[in-house]
C-alpha atoms as a PDB file:
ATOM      1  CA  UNK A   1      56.140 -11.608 -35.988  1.00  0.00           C
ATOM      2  CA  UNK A   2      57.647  -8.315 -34.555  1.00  0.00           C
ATOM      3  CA  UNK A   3      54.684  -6.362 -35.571  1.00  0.00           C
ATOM      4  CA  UNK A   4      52.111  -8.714 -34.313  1.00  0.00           C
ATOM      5  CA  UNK A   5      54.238  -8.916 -31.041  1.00  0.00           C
ATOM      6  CA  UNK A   6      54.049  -4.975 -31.046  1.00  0.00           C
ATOM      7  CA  UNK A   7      50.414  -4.997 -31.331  1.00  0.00           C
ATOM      8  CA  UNK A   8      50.178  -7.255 -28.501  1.00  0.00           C
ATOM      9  CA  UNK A   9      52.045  -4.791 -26.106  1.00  0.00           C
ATOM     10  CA  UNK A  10      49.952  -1.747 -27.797  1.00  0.00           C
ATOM     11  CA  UNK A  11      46.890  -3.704 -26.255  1.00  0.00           C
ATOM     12  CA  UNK A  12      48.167  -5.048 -22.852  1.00  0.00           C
ATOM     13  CA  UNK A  13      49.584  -1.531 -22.199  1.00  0.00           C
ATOM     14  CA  UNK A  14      46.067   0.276 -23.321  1.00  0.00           C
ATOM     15  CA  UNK A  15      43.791  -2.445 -21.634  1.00  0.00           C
ATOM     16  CA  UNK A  16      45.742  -2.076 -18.398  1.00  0.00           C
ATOM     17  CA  UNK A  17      45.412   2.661 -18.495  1.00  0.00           C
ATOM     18  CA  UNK A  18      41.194   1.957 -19.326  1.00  0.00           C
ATOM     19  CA  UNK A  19      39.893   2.112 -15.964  1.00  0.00           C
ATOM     20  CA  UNK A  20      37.704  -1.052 -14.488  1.00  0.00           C
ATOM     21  CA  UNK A  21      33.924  -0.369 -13.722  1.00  0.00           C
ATOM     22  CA  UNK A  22      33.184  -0.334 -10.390  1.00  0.00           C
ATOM     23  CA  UNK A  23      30.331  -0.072  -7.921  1.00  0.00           C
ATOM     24  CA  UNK A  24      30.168   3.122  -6.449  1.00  0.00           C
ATOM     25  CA  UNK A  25      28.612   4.220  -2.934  1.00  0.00           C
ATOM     26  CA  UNK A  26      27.656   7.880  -1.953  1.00  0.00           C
ATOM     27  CA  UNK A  27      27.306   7.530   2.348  1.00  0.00           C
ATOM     28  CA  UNK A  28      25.700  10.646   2.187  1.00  0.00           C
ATOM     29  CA  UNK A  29      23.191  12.405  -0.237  1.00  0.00           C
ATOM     30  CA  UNK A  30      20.049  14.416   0.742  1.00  0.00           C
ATOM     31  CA  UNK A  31      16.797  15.660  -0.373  1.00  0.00           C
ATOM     32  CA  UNK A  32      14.401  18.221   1.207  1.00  0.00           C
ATOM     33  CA  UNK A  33      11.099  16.839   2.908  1.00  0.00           C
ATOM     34  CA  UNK A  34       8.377  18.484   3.021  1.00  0.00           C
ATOM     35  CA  UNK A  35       6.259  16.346   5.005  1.00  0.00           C
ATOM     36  CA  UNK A  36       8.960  16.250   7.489  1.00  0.00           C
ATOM     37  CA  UNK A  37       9.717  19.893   6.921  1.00  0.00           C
ATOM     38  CA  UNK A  38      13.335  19.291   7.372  1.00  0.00           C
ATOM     39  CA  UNK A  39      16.280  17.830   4.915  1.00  0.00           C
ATOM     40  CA  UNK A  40      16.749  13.768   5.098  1.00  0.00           C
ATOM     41  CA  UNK A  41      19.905  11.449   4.010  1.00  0.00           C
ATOM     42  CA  UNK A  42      20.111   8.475   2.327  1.00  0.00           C
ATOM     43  CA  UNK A  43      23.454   5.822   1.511  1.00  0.00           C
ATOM     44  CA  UNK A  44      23.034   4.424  -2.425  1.00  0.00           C
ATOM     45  CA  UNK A  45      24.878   1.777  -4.080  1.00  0.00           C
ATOM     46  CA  UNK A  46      25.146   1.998  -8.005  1.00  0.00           C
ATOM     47  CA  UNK A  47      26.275  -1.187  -9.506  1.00  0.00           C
ATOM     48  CA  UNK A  48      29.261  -1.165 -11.746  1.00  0.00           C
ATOM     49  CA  UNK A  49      28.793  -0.100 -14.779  1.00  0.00           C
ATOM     50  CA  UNK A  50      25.931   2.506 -13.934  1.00  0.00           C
ATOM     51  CA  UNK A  51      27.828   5.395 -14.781  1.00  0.00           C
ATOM     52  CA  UNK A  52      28.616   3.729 -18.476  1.00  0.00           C
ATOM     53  CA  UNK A  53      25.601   3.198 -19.766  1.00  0.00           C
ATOM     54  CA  UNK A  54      22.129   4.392 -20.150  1.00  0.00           C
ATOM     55  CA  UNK A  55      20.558   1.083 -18.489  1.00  0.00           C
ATOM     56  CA  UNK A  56      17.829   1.174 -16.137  1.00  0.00           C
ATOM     57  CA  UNK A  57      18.050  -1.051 -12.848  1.00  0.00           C
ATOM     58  CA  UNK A  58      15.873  -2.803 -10.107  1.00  0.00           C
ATOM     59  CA  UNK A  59      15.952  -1.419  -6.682  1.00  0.00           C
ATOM     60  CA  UNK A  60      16.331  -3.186  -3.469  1.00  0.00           C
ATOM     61  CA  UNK A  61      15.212  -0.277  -0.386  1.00  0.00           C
ATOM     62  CA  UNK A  62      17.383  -1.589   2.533  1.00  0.00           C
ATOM     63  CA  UNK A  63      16.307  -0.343   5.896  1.00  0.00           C
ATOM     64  CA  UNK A  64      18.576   0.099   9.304  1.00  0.00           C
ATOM     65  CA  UNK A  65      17.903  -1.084  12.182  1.00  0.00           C
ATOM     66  CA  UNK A  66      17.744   0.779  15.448  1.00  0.00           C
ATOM     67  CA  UNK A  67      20.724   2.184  16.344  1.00  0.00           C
ATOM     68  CA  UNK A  68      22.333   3.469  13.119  1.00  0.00           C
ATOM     69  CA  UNK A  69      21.085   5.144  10.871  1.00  0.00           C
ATOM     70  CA  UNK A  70      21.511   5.521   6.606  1.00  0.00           C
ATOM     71  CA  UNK A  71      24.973   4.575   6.862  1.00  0.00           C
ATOM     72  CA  UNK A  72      24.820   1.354   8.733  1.00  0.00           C
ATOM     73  CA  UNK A  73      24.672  -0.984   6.316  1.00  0.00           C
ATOM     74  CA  UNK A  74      27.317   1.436   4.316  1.00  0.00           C
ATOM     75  CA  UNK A  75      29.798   0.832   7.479  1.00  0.00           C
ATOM     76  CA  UNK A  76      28.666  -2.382   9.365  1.00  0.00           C
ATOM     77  CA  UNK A  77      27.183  -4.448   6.667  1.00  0.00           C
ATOM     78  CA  UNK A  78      29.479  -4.207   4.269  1.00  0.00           C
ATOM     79  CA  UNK A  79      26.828  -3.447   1.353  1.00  0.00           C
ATOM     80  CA  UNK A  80      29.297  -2.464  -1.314  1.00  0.00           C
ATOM     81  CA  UNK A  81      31.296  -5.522  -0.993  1.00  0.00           C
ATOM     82  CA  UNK A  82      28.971  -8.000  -0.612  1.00  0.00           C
ATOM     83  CA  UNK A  83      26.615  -6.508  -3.100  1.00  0.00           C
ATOM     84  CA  UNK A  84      29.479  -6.487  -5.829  1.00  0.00           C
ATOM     85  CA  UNK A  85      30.329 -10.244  -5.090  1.00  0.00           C
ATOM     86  CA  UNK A  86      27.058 -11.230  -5.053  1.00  0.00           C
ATOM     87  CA  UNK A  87      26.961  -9.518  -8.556  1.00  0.00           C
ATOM     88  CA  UNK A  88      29.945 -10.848  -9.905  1.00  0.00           C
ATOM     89  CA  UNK A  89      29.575 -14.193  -9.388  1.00  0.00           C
ATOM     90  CA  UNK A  90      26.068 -14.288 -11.005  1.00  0.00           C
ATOM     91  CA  UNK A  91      24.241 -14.653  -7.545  1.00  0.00           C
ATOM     92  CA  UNK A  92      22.423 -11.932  -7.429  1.00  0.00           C
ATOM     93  CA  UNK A  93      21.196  -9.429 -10.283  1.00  0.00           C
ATOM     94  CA  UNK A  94      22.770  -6.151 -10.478  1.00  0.00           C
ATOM     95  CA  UNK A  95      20.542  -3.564  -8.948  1.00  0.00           C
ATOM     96  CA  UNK A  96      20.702  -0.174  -7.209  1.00  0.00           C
ATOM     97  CA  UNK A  97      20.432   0.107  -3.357  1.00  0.00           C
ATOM     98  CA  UNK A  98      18.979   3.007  -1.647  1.00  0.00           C
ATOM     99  CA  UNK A  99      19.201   3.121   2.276  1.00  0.00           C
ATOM    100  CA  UNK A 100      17.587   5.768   4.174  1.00  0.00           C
ATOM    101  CA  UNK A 101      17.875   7.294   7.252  1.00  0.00           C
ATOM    102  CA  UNK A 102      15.326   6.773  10.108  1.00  0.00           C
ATOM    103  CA  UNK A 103      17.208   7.757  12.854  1.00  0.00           C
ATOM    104  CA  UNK A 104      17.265  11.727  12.896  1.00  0.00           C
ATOM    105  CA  UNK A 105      14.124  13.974  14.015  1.00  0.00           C
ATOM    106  CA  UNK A 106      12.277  10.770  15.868  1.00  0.00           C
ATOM    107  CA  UNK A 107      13.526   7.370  15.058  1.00  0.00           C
ATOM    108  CA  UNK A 108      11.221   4.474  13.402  1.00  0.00           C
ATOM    109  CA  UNK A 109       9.895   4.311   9.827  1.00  0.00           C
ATOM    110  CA  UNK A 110       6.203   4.848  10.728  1.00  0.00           C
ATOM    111  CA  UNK A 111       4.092   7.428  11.212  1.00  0.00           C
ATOM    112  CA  UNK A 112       4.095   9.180  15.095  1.00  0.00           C
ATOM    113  CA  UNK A 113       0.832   8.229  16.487  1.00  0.00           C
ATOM    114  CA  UNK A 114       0.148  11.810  17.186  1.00  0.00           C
ATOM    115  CA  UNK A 115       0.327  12.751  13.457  1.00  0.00           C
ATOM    116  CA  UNK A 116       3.285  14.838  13.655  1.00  0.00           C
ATOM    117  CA  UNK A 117       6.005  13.143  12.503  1.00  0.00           C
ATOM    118  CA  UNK A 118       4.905  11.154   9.511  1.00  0.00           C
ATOM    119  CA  UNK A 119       7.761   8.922   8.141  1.00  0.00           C
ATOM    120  CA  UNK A 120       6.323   6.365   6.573  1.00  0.00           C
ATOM    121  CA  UNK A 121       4.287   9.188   4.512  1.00  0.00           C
ATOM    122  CA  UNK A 122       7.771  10.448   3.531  1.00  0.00           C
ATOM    123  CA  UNK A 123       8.888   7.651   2.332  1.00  0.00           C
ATOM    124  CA  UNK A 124       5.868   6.482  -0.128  1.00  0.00           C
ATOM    125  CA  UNK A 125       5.358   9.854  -1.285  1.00  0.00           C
ATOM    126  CA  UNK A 126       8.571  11.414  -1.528  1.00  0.00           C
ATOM    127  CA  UNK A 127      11.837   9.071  -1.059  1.00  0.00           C
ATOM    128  CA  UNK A 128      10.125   6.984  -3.983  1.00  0.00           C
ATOM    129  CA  UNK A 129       9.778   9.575  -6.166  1.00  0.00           C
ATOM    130  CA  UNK A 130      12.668  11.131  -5.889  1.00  0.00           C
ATOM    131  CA  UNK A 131      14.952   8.050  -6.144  1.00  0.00           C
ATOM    132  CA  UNK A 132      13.058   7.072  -9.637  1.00  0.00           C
ATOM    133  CA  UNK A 133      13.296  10.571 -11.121  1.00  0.00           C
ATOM    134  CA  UNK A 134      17.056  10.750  -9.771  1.00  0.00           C
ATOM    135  CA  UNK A 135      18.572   7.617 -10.609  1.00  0.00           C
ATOM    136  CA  UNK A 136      17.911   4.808 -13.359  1.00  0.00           C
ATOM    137  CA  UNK A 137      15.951   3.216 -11.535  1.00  0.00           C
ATOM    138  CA  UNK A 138      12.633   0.338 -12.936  1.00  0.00           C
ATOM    139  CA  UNK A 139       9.900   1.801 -11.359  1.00  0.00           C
ATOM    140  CA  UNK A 140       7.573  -1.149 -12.310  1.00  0.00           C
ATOM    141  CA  UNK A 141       6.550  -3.034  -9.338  1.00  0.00           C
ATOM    142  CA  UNK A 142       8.680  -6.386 -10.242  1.00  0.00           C
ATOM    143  CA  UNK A 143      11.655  -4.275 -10.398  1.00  0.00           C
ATOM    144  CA  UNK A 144      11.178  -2.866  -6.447  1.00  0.00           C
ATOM    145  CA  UNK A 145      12.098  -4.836  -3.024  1.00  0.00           C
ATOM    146  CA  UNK A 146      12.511  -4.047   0.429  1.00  0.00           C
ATOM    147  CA  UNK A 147      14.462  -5.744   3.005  1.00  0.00           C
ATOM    148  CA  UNK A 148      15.727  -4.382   6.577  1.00  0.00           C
ATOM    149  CA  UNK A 149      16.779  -5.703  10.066  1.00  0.00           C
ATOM    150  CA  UNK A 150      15.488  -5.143  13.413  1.00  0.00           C
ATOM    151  CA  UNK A 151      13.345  -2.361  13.305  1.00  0.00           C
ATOM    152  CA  UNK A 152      14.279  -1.933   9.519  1.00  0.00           C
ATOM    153  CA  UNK A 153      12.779  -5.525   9.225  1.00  0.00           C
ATOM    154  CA  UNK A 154       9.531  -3.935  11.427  1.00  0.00           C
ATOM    155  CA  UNK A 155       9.602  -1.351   8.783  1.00  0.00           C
ATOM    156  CA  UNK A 156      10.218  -4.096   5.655  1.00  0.00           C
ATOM    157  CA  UNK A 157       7.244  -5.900   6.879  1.00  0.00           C
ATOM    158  CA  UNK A 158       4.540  -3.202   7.601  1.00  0.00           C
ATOM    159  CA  UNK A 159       5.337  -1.290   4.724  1.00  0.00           C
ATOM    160  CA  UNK A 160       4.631  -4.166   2.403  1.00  0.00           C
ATOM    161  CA  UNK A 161       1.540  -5.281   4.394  1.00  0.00           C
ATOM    162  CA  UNK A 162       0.762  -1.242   3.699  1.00  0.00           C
ATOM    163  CA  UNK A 163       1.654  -1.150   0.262  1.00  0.00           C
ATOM    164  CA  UNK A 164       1.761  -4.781  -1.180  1.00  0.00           C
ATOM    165  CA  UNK A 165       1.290  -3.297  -4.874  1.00  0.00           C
ATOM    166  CA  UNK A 166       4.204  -1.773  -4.770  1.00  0.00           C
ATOM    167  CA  UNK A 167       6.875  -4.400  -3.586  1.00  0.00           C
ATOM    168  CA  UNK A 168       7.364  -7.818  -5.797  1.00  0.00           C
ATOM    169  CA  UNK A 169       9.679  -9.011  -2.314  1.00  0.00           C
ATOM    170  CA  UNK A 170       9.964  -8.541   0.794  1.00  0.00           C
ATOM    171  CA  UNK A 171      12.685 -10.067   2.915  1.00  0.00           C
ATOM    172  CA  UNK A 172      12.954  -9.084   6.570  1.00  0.00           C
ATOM    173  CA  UNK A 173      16.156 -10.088   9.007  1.00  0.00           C
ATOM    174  CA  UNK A 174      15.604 -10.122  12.970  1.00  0.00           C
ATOM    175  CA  UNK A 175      12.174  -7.883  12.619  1.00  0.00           C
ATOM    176  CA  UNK A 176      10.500  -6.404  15.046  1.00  0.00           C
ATOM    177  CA  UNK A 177       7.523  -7.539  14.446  1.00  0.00           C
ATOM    178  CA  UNK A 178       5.300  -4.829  16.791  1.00  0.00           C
ATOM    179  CA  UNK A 179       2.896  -5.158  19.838  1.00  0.00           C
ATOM    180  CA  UNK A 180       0.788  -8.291  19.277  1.00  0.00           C
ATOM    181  CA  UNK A 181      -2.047  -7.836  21.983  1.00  0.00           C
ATOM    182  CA  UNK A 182      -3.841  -3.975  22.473  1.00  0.00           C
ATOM    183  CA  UNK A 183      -2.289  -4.437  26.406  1.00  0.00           C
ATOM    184  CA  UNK A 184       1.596  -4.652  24.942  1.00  0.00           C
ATOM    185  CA  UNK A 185       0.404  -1.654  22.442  1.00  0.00           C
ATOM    186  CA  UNK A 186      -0.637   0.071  25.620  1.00  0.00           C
ATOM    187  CA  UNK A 187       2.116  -0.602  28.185  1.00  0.00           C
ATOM    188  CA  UNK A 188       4.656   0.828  25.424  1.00  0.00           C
ATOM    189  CA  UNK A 189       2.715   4.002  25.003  1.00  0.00           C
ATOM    190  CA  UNK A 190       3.074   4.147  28.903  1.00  0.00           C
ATOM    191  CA  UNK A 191       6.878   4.081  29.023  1.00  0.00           C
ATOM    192  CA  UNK A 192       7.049   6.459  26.405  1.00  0.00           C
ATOM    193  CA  UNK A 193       4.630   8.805  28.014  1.00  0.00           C
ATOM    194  CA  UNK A 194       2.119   9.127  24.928  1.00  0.00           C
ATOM    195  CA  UNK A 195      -0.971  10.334  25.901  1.00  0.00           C
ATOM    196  CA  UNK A 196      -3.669   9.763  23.190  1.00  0.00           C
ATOM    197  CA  UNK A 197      -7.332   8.599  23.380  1.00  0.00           C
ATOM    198  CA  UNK A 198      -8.607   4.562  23.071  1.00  0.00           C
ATOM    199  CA  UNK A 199      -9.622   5.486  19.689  1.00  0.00           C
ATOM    200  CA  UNK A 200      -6.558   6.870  18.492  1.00  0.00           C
ATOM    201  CA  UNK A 201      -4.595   3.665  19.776  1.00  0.00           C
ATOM    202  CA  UNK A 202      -6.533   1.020  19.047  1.00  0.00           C
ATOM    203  CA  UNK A 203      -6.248   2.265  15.044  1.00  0.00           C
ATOM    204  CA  UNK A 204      -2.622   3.145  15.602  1.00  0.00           C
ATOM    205  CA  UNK A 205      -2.335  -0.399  16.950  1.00  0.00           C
ATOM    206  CA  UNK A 206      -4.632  -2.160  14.028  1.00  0.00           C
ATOM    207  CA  UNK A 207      -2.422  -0.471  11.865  1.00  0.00           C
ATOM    208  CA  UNK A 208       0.954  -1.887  12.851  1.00  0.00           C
ATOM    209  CA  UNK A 209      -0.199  -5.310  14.084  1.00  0.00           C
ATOM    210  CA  UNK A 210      -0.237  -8.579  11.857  1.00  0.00           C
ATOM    211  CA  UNK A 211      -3.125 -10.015  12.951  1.00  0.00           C
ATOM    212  CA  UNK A 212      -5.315  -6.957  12.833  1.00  0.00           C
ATOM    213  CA  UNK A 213      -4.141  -6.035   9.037  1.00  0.00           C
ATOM    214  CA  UNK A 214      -4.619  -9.609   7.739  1.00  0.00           C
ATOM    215  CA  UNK A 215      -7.867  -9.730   9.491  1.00  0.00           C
ATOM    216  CA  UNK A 216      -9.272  -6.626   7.489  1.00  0.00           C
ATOM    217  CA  UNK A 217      -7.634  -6.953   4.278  1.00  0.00           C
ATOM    218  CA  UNK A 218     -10.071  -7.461   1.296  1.00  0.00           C
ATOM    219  CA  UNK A 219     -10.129 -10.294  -0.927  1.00  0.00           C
ATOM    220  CA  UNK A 220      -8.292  -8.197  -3.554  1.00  0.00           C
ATOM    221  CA  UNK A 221      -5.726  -6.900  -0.451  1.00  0.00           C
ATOM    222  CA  UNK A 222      -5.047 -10.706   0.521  1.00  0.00           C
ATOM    223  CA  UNK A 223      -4.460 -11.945  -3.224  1.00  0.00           C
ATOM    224  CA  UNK A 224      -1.679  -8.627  -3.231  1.00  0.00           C
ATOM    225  CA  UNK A 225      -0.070  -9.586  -0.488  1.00  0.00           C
ATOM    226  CA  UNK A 226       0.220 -13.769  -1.310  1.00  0.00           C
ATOM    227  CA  UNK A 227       1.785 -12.292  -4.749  1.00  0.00           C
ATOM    228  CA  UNK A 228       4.611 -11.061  -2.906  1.00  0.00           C
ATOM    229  CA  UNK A 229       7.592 -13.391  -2.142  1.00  0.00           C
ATOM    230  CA  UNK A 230       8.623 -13.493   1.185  1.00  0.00           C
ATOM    231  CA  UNK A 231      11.683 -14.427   3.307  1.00  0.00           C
ATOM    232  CA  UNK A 232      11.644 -14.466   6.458  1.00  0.00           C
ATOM    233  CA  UNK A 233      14.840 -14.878   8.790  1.00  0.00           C
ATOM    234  CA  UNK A 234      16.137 -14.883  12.069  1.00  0.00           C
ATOM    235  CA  UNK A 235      18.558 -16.379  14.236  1.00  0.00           C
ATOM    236  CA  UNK A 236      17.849 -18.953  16.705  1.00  0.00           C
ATOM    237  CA  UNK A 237      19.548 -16.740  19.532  1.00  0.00           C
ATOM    238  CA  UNK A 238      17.720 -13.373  18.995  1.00  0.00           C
ATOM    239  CA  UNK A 239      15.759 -12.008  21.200  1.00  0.00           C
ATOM    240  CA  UNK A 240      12.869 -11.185  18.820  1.00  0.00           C
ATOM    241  CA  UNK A 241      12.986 -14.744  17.779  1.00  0.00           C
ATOM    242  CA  UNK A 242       9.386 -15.434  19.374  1.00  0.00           C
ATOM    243  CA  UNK A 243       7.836 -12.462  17.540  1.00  0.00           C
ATOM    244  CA  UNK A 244       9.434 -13.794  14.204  1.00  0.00           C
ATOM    245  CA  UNK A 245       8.212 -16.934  14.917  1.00  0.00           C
ATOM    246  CA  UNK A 246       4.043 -15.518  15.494  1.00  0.00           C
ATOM    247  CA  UNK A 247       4.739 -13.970  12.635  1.00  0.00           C
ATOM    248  CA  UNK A 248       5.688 -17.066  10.323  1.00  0.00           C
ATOM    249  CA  UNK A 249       2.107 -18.498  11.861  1.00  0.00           C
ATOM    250  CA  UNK A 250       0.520 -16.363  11.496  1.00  0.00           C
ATOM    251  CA  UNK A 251       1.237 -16.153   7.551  1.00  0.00           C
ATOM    252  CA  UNK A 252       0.386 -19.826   7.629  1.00  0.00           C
ATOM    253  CA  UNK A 253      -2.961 -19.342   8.786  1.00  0.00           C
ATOM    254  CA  UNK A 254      -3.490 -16.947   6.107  1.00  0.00           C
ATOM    255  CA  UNK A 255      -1.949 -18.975   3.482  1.00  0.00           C
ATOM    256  CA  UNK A 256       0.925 -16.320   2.882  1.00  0.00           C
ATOM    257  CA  UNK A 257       3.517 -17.589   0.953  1.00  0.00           C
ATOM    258  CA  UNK A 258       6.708 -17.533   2.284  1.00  0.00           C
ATOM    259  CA  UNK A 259      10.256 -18.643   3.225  1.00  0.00           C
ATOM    260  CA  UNK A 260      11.043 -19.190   6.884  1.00  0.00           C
ATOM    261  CA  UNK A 261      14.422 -19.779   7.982  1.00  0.00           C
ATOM    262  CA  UNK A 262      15.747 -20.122  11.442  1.00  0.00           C
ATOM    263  CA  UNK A 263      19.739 -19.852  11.423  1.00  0.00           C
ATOM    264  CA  UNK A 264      22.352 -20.446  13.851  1.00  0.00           C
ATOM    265  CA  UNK A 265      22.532 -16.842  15.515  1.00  0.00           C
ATOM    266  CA  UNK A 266      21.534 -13.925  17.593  1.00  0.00           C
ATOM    267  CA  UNK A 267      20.716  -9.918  17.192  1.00  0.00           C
ATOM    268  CA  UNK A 268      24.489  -9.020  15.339  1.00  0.00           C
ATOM    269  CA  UNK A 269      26.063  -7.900  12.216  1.00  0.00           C
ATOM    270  CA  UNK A 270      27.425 -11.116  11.864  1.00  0.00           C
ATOM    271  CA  UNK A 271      23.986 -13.105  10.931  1.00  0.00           C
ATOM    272  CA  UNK A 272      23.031  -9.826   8.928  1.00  0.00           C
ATOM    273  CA  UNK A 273      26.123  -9.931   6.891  1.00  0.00           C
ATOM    274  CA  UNK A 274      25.940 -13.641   6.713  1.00  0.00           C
ATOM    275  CA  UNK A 275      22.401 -13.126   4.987  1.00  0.00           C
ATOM    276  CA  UNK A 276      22.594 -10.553   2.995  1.00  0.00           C
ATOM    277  CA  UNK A 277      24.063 -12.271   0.040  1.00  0.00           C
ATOM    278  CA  UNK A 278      20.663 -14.536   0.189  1.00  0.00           C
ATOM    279  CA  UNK A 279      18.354 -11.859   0.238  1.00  0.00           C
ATOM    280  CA  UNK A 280      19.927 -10.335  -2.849  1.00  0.00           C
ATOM    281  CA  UNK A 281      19.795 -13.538  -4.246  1.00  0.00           C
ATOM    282  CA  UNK A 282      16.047 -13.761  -3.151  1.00  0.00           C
ATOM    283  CA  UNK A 283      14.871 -10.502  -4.713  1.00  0.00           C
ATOM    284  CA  UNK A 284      16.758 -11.575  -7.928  1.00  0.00           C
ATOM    285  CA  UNK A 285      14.404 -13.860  -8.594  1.00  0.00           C
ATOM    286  CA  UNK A 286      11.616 -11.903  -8.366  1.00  0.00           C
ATOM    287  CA  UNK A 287      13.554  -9.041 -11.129  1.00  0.00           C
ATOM    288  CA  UNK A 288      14.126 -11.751 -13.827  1.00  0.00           C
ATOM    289  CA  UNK A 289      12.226 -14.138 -15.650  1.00  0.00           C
ATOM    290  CA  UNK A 290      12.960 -17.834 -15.931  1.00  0.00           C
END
């Protein structure tokens, strides 16, 4: 009886010095862009456990809005503790989270119109690339999602209109969904002071506008984009409510899956935070099987 009670100590005592995995979060890490010709950030969330095994993970890219920048979501959202709930309680699967920064040199995730900023080129051809050879990361197309808000959701939907091979879901909060008629397009190049030719903006605009995209997309293009899942969301109080809203018809009328949801709430952290636990559990479903 004493020795067994010994043992029992022996084990309570070691169990309680072995350290718990945790999620970690680096705010800050960097790689060097050539295409930007300049050195970018990124936040990252590595799920517990990462750093004790030799597993491989999904990866959810989860864009800013405008504003902030990579550590937004670090600070505001509250990514590291509602990621490792979501985890724990089984909600979500356990996946790595990279979110870059689109706020330093010229803010947005798309290419500048005049060809001299490209972001959106960065981010395909070298973000990618270096978070798979970096991290454990699946770099099959089930295993890869993008979500965002605001102008990160502007950035979650264009870039899987873009690229619809490469994302198995898409979920985008608040977006901004972009100029909807060539005379919007044109009045914002106007306030910026852009001066570029009709033929340069109207492919610009075609480029980054629903309609136009879905109107040109091939047979094989279409069938790529229906195979992603979709969720849409965004608070009855926002301001780009009405954009969301074209946007969610517009997918209708071109028999788009998707999930629509229109939430108590405006343009704040609050509806962000209150959602992020659902997109994680959204993308899940798209990195297991059933």
């Amino acid at each position: 009886m004493r020795k067994r009670l010994s043992y029992l100590i022996l084990m309570l005592c070691t169990a309680s010095i072995v350290p718990a995995q945790e999620s970690r979060v680096f705010e800050t890490r960097t790689l060097i862009s050539e295409i930007l010709n300049m050195e970018r950030n990124y936040s990252i969330y590595l799920p517990a456990g990462y750093d004790e095994t030799d597993r491989s993970y999904p990866v959810l890219y989860l864009l800013h809005g405008s504003g902030d920048n990579h550590t937004g979501w670090v600070q505001f959202g509250q990514v590291q503790h509602i990621a490792d709930k979501a985890i724990r309680e089984g909600i979500a699967a356990p996946m790595i989270i990279v979110m870059p920064d689109a706020d330093t040199g010229k803010k947005g995730y798309f290419n500048d119109i005049q060809g001299t900023f490209n972001y959106e080129d960065f981010f395909f051809k070298e973000l990618i690339p270096h978070i798979e050879k970096t991290y454990r990361v699946r770099s099959e197309r089930r295993y890869r999602a993008v979500s965002g808000l605001s102008m990160g959701g502007g950035g979650t939907v264009f870039y899987t209109l873009h690229h619809p091979e490469l994302f198995a879901a898409a979920a985008p909060l608040s977006a901004a969904t972009g100029r909807w008629t060539i005379e919007q397009a044109k009045a914002g190049l106007k306030e910026a002071q852009v001066k570029i030719s009709e033929q340069q903006l109207e492919a610009y605009f075609n480029r980054h506008n629903i309609e136009s995209l879905l109107a040109a997309a091939s047979p094989d293009e279409l069938k790529s984009i229906r195979s992603v899942r979709w969720y849409i969301s965004c608070g009855d109080d926002d301001f780009l409510y009405e954009g969301n809203s074209l946007m969610h018809n517009t997918f209708r009328a071109n028999e788009i899956p998707h999930e629509y949801r229109v939430k108590d709430g405006g343009h704040t952290w609050t509806y962000w935070r209150m959602e992020l636990p659902l997109v994680l559990e959204f993308v899940s479903k798209s990195f297991t099987q059933f």
